[in-house]
N, C-alpha and C. Protein backbone atom coordinates (compact mmCIF):
# COMPACT_ATOMS: atom_id res chain seq x y z
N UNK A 1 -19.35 15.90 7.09
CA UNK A 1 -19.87 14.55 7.13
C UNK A 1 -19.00 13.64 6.27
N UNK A 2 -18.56 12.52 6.71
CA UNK A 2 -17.78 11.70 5.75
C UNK A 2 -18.43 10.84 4.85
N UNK A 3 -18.12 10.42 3.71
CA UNK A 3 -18.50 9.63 2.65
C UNK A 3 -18.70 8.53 3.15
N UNK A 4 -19.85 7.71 2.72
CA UNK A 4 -20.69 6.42 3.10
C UNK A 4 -19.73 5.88 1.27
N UNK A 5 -18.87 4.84 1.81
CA UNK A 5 -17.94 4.23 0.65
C UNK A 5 -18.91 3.16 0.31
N UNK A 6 -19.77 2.74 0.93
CA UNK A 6 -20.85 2.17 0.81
C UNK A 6 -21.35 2.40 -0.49
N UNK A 7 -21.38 3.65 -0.57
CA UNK A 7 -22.42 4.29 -1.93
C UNK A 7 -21.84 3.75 -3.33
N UNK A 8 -20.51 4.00 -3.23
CA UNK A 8 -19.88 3.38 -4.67
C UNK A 8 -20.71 1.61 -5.11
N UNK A 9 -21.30 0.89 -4.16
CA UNK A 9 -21.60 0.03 -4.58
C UNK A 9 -22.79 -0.03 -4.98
N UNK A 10 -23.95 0.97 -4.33
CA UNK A 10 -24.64 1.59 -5.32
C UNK A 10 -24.65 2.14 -6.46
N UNK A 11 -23.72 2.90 -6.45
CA UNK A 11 -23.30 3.67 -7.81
C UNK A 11 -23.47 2.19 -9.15
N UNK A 12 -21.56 1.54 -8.27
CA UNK A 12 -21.64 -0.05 -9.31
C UNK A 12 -23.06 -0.62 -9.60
N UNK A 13 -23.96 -0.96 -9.09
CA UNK A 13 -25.07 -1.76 -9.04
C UNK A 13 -26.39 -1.30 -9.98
N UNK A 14 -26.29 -0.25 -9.80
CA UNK A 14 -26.96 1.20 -10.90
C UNK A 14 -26.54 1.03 -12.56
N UNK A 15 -25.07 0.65 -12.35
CA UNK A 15 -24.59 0.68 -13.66
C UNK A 15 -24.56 -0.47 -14.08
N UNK A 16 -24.54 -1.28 -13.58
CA UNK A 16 -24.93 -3.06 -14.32
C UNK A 16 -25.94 -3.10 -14.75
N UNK A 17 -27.11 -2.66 -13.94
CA UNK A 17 -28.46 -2.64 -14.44
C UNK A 17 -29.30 -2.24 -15.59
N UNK A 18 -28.30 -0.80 -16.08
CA UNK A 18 -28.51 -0.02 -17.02
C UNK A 18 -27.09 0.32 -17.18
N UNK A 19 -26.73 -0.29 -17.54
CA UNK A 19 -25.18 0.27 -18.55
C UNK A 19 -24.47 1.30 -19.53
N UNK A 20 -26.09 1.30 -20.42
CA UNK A 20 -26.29 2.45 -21.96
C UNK A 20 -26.89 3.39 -21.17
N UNK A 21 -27.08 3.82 -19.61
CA UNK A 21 -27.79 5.04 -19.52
C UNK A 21 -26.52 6.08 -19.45
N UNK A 22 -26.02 6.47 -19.01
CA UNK A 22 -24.98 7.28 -18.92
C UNK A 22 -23.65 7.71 -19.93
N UNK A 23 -24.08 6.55 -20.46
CA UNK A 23 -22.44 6.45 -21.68
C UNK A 23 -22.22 4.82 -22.27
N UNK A 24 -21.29 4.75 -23.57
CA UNK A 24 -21.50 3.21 -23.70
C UNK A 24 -21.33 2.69 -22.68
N UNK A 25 -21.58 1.18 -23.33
CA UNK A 25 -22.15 0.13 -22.32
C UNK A 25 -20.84 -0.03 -20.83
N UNK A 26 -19.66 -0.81 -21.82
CA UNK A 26 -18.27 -1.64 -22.17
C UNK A 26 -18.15 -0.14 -20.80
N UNK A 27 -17.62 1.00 -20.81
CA UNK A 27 -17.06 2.03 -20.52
C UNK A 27 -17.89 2.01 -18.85
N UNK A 28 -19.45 1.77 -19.33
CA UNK A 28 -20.05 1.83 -17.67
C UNK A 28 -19.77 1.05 -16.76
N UNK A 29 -19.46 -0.66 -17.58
CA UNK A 29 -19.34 -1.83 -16.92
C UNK A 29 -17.99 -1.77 -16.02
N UNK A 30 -17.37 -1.20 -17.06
CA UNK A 30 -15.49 -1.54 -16.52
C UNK A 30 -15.94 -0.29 -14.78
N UNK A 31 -16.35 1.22 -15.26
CA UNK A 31 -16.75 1.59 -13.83
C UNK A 31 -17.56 0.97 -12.62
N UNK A 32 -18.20 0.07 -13.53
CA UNK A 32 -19.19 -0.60 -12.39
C UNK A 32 -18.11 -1.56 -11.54
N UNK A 33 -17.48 -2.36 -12.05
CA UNK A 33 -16.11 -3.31 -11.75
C UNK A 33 -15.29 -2.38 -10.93
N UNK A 34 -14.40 -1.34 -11.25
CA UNK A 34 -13.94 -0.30 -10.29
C UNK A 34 -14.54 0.36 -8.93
N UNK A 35 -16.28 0.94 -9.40
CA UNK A 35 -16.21 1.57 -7.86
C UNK A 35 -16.75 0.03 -6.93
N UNK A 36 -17.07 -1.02 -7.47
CA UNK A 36 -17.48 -2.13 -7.01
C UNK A 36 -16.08 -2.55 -5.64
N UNK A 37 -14.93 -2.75 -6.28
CA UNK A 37 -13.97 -2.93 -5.64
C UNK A 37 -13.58 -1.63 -4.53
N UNK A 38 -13.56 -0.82 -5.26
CA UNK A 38 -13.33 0.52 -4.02
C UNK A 38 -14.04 0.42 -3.03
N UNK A 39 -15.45 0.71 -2.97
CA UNK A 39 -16.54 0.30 -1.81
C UNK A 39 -16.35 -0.85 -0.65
N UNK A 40 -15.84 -1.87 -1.82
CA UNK A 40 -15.10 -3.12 -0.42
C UNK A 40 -14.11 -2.86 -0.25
N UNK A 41 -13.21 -2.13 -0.64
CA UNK A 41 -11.76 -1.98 0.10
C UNK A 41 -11.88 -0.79 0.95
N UNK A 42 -12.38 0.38 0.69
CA UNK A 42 -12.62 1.44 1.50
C UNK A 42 -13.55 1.12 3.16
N UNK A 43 -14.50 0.52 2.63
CA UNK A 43 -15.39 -0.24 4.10
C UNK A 43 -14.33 -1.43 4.83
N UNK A 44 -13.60 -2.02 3.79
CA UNK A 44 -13.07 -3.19 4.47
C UNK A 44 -11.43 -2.42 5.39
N UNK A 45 -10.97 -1.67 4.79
CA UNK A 45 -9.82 -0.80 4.95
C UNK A 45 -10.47 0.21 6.44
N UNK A 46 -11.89 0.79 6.55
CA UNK A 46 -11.63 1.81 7.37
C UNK A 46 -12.55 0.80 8.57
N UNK A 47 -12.93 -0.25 8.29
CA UNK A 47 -13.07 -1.02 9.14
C UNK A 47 -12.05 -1.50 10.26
N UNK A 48 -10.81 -1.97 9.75
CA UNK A 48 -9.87 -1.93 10.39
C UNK A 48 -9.11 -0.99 11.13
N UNK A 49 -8.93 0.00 10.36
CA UNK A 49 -8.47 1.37 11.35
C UNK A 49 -9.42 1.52 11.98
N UNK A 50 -10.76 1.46 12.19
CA UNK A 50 -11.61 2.26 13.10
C UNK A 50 -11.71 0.93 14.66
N UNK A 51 -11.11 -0.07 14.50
CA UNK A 51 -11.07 -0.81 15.40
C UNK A 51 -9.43 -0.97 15.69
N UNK A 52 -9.20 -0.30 14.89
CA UNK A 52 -7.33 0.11 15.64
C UNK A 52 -6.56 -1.21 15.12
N UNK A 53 -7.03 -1.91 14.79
CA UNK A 53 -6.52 -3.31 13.98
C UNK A 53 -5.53 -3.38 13.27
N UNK A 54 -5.47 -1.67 11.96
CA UNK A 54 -5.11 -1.82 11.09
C UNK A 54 -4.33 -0.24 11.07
N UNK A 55 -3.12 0.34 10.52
CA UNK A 55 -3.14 1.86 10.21
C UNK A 55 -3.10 1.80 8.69
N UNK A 56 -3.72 2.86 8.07
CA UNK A 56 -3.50 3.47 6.89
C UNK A 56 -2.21 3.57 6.46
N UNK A 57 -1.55 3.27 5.37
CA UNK A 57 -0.57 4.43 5.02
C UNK A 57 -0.68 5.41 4.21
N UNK A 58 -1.66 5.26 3.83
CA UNK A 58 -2.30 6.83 2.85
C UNK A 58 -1.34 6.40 1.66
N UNK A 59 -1.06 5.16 1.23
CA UNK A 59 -0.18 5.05 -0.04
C UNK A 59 -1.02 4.06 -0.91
N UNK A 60 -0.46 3.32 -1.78
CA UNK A 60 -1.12 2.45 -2.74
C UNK A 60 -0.62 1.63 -2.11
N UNK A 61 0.11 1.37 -1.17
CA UNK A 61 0.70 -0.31 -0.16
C UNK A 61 -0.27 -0.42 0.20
N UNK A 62 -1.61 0.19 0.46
CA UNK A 62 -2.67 0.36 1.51
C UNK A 62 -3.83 -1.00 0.85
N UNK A 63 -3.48 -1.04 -0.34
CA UNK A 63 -4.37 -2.41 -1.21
C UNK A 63 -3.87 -3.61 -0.78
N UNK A 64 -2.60 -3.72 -0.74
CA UNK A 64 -2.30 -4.95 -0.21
C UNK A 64 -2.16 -5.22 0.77
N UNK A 65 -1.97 -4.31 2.03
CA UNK A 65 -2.16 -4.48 3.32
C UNK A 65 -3.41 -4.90 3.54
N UNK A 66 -4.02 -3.98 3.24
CA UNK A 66 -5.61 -4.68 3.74
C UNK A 66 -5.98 -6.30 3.26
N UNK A 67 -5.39 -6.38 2.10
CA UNK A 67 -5.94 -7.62 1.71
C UNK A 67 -4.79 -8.46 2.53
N UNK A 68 -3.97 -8.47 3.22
CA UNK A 68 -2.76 -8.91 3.87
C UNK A 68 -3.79 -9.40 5.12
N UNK A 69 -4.16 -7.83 5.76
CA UNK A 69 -4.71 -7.64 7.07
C UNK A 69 -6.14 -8.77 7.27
N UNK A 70 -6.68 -8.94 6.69
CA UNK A 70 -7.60 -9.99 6.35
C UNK A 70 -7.26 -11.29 5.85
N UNK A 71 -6.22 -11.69 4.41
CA UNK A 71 -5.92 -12.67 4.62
C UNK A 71 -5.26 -13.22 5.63
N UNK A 72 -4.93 -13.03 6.58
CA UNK A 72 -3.75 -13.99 7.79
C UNK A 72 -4.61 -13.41 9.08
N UNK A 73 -5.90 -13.63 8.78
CA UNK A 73 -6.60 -13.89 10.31
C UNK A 73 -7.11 -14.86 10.77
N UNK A 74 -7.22 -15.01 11.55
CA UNK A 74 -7.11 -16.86 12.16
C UNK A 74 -8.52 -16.60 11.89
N UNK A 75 -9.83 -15.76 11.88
CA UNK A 75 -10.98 -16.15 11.40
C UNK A 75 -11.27 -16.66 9.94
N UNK A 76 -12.20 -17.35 9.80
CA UNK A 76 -12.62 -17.90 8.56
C UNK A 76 -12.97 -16.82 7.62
N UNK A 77 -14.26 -16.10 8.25
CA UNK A 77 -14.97 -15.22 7.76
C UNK A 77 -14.24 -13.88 7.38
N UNK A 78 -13.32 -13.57 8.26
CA UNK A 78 -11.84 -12.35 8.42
C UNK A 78 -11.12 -12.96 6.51
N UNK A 79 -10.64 -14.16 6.45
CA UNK A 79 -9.77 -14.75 5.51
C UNK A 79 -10.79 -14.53 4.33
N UNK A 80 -11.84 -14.82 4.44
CA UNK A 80 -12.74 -15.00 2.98
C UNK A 80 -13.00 -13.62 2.44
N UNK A 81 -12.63 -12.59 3.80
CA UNK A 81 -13.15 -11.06 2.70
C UNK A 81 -11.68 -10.88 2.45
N UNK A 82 -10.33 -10.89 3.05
CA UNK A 82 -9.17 -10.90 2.24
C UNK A 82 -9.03 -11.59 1.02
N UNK A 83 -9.85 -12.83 1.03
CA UNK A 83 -9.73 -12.98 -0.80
C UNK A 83 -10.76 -12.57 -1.58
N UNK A 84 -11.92 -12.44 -1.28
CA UNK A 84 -12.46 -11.66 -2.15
C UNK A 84 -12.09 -10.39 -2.52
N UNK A 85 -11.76 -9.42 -1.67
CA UNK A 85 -10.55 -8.10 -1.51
C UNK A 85 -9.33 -8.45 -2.94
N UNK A 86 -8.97 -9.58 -2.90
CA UNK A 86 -7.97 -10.09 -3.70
C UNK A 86 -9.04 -10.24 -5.17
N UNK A 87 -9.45 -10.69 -4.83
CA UNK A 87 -10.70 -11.37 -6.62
C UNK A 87 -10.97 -9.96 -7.55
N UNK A 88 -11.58 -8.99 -6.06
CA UNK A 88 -12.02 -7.68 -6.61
C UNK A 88 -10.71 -6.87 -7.42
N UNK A 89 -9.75 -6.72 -6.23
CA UNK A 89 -8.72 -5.70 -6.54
C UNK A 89 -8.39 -6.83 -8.32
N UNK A 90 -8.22 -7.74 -8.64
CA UNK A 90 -7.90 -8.49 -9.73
C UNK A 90 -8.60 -7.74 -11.19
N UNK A 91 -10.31 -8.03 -10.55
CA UNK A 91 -11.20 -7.57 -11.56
C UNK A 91 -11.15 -6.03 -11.81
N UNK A 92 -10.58 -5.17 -10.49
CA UNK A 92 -10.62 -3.92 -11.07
C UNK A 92 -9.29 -3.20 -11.45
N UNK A 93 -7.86 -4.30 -11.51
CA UNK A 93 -7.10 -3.87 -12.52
C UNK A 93 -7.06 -4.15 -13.77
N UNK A 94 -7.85 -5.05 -14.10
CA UNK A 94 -7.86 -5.66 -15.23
C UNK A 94 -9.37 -4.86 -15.87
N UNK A 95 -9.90 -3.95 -15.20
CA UNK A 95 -11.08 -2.94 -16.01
C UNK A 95 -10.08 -1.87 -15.61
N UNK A 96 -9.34 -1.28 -15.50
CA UNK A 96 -8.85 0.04 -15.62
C UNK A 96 -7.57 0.14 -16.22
N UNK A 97 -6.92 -1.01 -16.86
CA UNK A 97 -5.68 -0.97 -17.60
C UNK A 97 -5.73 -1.76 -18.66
N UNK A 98 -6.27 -3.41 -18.53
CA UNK A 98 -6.13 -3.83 -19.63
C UNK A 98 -7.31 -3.23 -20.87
N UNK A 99 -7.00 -3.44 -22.35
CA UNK A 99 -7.43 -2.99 -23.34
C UNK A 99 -8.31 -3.74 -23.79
N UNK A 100 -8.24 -5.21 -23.49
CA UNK A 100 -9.28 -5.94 -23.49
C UNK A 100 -9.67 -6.81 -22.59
N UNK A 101 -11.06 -7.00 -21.96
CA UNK A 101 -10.91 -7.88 -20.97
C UNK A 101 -11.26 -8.75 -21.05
N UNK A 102 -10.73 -10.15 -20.41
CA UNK A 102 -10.87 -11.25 -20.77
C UNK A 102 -12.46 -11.79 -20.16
N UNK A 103 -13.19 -12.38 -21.05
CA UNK A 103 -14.42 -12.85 -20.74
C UNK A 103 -15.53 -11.52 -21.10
N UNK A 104 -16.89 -11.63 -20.66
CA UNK A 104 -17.93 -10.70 -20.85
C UNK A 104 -17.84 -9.63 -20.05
N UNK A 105 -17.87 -8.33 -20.29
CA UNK A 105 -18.15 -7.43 -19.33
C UNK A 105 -19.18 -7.41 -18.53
N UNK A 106 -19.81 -7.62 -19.17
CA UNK A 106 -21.18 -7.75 -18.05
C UNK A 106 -20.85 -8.81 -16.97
N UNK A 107 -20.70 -9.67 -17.33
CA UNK A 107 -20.17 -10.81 -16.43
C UNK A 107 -19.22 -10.68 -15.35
N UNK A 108 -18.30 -9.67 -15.11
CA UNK A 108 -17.32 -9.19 -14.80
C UNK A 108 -18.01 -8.43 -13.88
N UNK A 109 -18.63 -7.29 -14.32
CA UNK A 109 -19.20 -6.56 -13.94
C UNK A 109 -20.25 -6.75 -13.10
N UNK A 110 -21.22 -7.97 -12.95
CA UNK A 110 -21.98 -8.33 -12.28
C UNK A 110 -21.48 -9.72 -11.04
N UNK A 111 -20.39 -10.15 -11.44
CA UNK A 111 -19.51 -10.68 -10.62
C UNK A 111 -18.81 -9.94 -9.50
N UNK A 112 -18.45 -8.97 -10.14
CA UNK A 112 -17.67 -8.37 -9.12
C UNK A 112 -18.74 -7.32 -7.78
N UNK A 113 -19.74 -6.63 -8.38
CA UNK A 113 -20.70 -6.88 -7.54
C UNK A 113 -21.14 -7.04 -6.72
N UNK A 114 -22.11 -8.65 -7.04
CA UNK A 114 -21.82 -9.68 -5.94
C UNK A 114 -20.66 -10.08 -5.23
N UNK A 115 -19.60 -9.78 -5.06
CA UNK A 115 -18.60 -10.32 -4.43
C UNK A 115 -18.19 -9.39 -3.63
N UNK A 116 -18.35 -7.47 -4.31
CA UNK A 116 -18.26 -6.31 -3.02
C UNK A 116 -19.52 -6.60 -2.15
N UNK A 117 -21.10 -6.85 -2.63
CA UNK A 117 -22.21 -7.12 -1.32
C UNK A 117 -21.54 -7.83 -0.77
N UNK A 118 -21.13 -8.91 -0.56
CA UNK A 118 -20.63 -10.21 0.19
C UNK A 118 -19.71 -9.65 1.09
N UNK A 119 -18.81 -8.87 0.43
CA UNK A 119 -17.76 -8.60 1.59
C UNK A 119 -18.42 -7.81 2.50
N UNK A 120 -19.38 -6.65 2.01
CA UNK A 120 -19.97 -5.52 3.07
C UNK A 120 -20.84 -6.36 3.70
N UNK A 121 -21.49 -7.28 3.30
CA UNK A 121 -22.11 -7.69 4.69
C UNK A 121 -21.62 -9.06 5.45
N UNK A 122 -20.31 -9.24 4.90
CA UNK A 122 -19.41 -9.88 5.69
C UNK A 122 -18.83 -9.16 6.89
N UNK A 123 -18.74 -7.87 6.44
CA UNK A 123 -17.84 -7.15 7.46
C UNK A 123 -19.24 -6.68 8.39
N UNK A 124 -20.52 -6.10 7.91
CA UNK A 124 -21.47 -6.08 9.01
C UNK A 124 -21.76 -7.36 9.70
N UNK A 125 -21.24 -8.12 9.31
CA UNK A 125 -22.03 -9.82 10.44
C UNK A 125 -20.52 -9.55 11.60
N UNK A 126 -19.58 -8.88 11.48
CA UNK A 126 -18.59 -8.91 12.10
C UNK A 126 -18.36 -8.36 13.45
């Protein structure tokens, strides 16, 4: 059975809510920000291959293609999840490398979020 990438945004959404359940706060948030973005790029990514739209390259080019593959579609709704794709992938290099992140984690963390729901049910209105 294949993975519902879906779930990571559960996972994220779990961990905003309660942050201190699992481990410090700062450490849950920055994961919540990470699988937040994965979930929309993985749904938004196998969305496209599964309508033949798009191929994989099974590489790390595969982040910016997709956000490529979405930004430069003559739809509106197509263009707005390529930049949110863009906002996310932003927020979740900047929780998995930088040492400090700029602004509130939580904030970050609950931003980014809202902005993977948006894309997943951008791509279900699709």
């Amino acid at each position: 059975m294949s993975f519902d990438w879906a779930d990571f945004l559960t996972l994220a959404d779990a961990l905003v809510r309660d942050p201190n359940l699992p481990g410090p706060e700062e450490a849950c948030l920055r994961t919540a920000i990470s699988r937040a973005y994965y979930a929309a790029f993985r749904v938004a990514r196998n969305f496209g291959r599964d309508r033949r739209e798009f191929i994989p390259t099974e590489t790390g080019r595969n982040h910016w293609l997709v956000m490529n593959y979405f930004r430069s579609s003559p739809d509106r709704i197509r263009r707005k999840i390529g930049l949110n794709l863009d906002r996310l992938y932003d927020n979740r290099t900047s929780a998995d490398y930088d040492d400090t992140l700029a602004g509130r984690p939580i904030a970050l963390a609950r931003s980014s979020v809202t902005v993977a729901r948006n894309v997943l049910n951008a791509l279900n209105s699709l």
